[in-house]
N, C-alpha and C. Protein backbone atom coordinates (compact mmCIF):
# COMPACT_ATOMS: atom_id res chain seq x y z
N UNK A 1 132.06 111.19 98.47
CA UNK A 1 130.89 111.76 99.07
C UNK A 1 129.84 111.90 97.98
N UNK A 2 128.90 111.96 98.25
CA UNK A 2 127.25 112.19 96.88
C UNK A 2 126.64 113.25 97.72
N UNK A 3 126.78 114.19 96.52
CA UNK A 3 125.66 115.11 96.36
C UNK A 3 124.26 114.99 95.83
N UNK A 4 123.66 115.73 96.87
CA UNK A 4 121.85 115.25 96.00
C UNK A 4 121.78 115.85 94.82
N UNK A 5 122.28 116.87 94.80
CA UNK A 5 121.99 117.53 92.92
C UNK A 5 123.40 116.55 91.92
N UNK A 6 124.27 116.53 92.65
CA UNK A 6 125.83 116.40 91.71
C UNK A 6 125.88 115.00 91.38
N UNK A 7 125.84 113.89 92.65
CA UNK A 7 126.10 112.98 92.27
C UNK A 7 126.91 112.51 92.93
N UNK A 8 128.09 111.52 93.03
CA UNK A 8 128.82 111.21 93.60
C UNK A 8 130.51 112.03 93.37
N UNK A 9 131.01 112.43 94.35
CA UNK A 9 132.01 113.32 94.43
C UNK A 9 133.34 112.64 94.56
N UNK A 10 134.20 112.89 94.11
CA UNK A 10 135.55 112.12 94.57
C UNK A 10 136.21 113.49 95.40
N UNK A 11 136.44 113.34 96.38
CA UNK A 11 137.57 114.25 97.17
C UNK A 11 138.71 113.68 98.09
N UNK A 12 139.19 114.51 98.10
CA UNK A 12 140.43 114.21 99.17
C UNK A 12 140.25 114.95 100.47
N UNK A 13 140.51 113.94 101.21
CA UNK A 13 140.78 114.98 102.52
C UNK A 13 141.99 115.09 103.84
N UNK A 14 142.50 115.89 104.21
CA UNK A 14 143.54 116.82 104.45
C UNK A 14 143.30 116.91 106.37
N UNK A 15 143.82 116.27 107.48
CA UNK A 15 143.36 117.05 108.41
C UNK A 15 145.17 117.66 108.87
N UNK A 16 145.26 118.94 109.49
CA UNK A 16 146.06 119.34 110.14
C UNK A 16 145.76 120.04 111.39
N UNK A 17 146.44 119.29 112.52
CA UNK A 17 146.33 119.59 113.80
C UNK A 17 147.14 120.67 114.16
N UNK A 18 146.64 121.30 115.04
CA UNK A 18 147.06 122.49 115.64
C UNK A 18 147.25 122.09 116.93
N UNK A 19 148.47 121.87 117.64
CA UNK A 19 148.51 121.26 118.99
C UNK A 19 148.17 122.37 120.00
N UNK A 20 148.82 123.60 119.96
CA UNK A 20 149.08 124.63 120.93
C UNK A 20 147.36 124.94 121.15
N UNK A 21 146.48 124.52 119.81
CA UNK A 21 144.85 124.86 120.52
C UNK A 21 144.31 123.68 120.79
N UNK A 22 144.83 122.64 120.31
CA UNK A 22 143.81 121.26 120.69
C UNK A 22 142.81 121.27 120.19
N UNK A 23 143.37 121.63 118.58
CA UNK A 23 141.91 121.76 117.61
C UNK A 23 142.74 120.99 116.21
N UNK A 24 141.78 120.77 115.16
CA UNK A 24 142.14 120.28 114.11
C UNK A 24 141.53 120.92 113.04
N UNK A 25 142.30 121.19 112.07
CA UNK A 25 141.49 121.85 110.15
C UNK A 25 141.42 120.68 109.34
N UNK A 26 139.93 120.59 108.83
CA UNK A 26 139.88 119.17 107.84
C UNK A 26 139.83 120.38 106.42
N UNK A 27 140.71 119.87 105.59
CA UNK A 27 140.43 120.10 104.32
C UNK A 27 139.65 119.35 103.24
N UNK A 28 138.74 119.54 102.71
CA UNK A 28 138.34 119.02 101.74
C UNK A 28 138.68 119.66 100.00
N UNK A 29 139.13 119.00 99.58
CA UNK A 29 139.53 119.20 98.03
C UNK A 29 139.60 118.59 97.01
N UNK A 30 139.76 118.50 96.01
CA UNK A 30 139.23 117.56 94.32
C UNK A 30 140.80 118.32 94.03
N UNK A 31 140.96 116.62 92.88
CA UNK A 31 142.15 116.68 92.18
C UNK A 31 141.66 118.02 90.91
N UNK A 32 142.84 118.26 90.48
CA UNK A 32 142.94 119.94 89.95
C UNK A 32 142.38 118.85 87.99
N UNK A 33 141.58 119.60 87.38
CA UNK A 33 140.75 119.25 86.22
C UNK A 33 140.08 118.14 86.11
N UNK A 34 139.43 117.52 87.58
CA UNK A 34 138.48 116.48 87.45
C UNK A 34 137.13 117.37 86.87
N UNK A 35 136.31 116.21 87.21
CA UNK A 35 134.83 116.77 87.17
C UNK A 35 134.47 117.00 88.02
N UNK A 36 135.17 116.36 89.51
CA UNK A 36 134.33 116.81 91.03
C UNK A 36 135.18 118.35 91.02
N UNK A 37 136.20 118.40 90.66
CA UNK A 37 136.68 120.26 91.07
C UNK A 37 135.62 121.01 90.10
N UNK A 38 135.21 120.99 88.97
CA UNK A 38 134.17 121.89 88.07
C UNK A 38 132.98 121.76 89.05
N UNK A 39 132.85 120.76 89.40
CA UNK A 39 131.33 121.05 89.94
C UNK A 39 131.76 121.21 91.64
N UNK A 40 132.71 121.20 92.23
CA UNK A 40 132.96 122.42 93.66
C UNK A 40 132.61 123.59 92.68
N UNK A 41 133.16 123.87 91.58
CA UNK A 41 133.28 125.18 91.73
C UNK A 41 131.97 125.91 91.27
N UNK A 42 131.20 124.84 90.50
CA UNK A 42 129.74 125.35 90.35
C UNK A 42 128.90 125.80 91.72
N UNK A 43 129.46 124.82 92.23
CA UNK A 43 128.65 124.40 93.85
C UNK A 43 129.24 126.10 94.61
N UNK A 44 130.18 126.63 94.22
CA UNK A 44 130.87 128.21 95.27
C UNK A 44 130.03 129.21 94.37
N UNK A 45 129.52 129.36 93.19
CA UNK A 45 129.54 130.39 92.40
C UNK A 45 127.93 131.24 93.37
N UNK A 46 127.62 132.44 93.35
CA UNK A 46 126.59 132.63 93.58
C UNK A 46 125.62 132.45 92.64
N UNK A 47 124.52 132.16 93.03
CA UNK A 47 122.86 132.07 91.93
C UNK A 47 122.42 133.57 91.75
């Protein structure tokens, strides 16, 4: 994925279905000491 400030992002993504609601959870996440997880985590911090 590319961010307009970041750049281009490497993530993974995760879906798990929930049958009993007929809904689905997408996870999005970065491998653990890339550069796309430092900059999620810039991207959560408050300003």
């Amino acid at each position: 994925m590319h961010h307009p400030d970041l750049g281009p992002l490497h993530v993974n993504c995760d879906v798990l279905t929930l049958p009993e609601d007929d809904q689905q959870m997408v996870f999005i996440t970065a491998d653990p000491g890339t550069s796309t997880e430092l900059a999620l985590r810039r991207l959560s911090r408050p300003r």
